[in-house]
C-alpha atoms as a PDB file:
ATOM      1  CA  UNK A   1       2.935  -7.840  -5.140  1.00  0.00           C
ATOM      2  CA  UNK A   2       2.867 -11.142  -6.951  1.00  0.00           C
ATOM      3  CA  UNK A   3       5.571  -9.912  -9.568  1.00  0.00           C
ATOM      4  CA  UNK A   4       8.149  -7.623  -8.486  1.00  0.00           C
ATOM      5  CA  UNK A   5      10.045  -6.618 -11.514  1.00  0.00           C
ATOM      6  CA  UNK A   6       9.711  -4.710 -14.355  1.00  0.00           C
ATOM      7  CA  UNK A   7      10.542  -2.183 -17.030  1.00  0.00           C
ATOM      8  CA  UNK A   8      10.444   1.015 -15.940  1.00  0.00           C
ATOM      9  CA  UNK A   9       7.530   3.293 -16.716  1.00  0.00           C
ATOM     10  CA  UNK A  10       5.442  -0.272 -16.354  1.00  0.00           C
ATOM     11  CA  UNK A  11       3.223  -0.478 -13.246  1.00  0.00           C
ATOM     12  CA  UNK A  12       3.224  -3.355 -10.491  1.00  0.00           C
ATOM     13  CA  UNK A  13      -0.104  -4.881  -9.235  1.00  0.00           C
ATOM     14  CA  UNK A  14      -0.409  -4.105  -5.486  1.00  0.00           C
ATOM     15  CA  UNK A  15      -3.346  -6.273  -3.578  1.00  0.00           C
ATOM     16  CA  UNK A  16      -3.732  -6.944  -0.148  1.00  0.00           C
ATOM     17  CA  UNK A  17      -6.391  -6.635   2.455  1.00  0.00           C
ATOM     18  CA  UNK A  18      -6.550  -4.763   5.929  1.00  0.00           C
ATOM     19  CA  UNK A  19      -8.568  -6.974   8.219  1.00  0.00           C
ATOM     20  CA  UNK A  20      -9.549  -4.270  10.706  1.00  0.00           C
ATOM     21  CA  UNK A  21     -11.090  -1.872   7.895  1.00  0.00           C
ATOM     22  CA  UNK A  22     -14.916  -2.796   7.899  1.00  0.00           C
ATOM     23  CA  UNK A  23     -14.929  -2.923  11.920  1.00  0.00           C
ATOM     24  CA  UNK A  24     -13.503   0.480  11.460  1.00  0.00           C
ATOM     25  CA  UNK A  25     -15.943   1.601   9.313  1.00  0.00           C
ATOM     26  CA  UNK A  26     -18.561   0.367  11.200  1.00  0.00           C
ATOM     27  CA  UNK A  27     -17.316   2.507  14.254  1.00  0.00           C
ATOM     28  CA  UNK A  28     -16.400   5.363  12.537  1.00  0.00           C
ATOM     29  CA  UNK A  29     -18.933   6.238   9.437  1.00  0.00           C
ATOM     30  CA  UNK A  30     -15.620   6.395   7.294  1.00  0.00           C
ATOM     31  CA  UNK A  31     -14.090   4.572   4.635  1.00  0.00           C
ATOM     32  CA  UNK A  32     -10.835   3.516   5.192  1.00  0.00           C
ATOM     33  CA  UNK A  33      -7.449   3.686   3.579  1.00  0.00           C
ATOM     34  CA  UNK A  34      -4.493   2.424   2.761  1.00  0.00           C
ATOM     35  CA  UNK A  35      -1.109   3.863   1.893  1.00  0.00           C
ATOM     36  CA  UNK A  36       0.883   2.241  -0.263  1.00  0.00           C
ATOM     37  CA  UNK A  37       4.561   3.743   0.351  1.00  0.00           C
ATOM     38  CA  UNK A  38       7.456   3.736  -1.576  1.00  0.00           C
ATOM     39  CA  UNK A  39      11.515   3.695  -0.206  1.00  0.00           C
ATOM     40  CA  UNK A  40      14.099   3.998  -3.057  1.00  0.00           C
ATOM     41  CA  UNK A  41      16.869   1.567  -3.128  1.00  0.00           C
ATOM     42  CA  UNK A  42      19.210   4.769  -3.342  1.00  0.00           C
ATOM     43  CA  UNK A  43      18.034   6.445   0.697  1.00  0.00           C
ATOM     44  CA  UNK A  44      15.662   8.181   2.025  1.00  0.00           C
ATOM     45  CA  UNK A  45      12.282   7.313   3.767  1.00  0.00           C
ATOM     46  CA  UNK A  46       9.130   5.765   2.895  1.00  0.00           C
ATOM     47  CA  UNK A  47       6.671   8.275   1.116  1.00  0.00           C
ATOM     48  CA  UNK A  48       3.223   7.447   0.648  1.00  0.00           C
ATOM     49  CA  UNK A  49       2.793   7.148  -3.563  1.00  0.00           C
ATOM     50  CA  UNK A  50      -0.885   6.515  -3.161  1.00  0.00           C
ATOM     51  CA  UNK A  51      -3.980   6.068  -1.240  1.00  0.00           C
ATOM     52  CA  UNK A  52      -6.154   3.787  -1.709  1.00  0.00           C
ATOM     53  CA  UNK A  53     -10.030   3.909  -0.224  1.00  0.00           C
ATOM     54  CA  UNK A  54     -10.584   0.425   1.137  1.00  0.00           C
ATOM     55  CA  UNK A  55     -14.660  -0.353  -0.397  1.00  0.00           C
ATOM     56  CA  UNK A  56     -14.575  -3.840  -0.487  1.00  0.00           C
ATOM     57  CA  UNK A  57     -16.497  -5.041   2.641  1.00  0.00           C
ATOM     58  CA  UNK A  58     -13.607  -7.666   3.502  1.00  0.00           C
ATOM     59  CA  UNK A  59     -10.908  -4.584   3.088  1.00  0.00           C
ATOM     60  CA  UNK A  60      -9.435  -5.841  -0.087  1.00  0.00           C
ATOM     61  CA  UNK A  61      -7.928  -4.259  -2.638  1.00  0.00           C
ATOM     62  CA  UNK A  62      -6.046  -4.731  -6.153  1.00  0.00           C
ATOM     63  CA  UNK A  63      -4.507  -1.657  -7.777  1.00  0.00           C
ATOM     64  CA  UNK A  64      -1.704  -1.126 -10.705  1.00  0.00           C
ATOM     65  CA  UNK A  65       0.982   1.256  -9.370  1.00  0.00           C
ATOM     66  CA  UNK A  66       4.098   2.542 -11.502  1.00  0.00           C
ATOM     67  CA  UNK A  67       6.832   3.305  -9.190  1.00  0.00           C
ATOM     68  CA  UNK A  68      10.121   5.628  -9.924  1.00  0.00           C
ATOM     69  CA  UNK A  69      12.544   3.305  -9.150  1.00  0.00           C
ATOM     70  CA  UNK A  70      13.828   0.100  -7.791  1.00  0.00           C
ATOM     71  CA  UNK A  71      13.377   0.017  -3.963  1.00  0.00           C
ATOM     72  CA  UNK A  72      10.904  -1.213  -1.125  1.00  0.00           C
ATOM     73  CA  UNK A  73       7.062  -1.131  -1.248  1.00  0.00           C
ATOM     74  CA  UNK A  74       4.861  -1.179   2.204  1.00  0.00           C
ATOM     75  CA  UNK A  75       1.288  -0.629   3.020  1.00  0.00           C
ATOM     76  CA  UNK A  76       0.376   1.493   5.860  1.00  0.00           C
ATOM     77  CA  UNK A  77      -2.827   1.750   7.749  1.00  0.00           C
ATOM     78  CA  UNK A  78      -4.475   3.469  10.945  1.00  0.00           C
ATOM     79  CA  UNK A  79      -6.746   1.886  13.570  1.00  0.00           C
ATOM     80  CA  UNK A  80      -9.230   4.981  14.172  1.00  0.00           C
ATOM     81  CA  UNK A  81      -7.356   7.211  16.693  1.00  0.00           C
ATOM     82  CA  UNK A  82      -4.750   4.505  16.672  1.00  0.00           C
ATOM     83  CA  UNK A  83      -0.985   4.463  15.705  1.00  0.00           C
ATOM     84  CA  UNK A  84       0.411   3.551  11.764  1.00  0.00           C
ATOM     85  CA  UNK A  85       0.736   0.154  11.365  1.00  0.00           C
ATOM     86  CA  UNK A  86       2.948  -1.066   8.083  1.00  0.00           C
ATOM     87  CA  UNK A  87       3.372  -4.296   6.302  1.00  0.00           C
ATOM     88  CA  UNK A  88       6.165  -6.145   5.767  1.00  0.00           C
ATOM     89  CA  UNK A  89       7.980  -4.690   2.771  1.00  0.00           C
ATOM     90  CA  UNK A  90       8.743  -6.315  -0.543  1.00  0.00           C
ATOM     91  CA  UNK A  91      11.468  -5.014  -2.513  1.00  0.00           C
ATOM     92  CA  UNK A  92      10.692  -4.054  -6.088  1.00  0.00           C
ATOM     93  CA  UNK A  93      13.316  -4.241  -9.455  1.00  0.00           C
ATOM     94  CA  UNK A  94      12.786  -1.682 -12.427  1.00  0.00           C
ATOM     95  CA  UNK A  95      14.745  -2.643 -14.843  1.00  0.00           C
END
């Protein structure tokens, strides 16, 4: 997230990459994904808000999100038949 504040209702860009994905795709057939999860400042648990298909061949990816609140933003993504793995999070301001 290179900016991490804004008026609510506005999105946030979200871009990252997920090194693993093409040797994942090459084993598998399958695009791969990311989730890009969402934990409100007031409680509760991250919940996946999107998911994104991973088509670049270098598993990038740049997407606009608008988020409900103020709170923490992670990516998540799976090895195939492996566990989650998450990002570091990156807390976000609506104001």
């Amino acid at each position: 997230l290179p900016v991490t504040s804004t008026a609510s209702g506005h999105p946030l860009e979200v871009w990252g990459g997920v090194r693993p994905a093409r040797d994942a795709e090459l084993k598998t057939g399958r695009v791969q994904q990311v989730r890009i999860q969402f934990h409100a400042a007031t409680g509760g648990s991250f919940k996946t808000v999107r998911t994104v298909p991973l088509t670049s061949p270098h598993g990038y990816f740049d997407v606009l999100e608008t988020f409900p609140a103020s709170g923490l933003v992670r990516l998540s993504w799976s090895y195939p038949n492996g566990p989650a793995i998450s990002s570091r999070t990156v807390a976000i301001t609506l104001r």
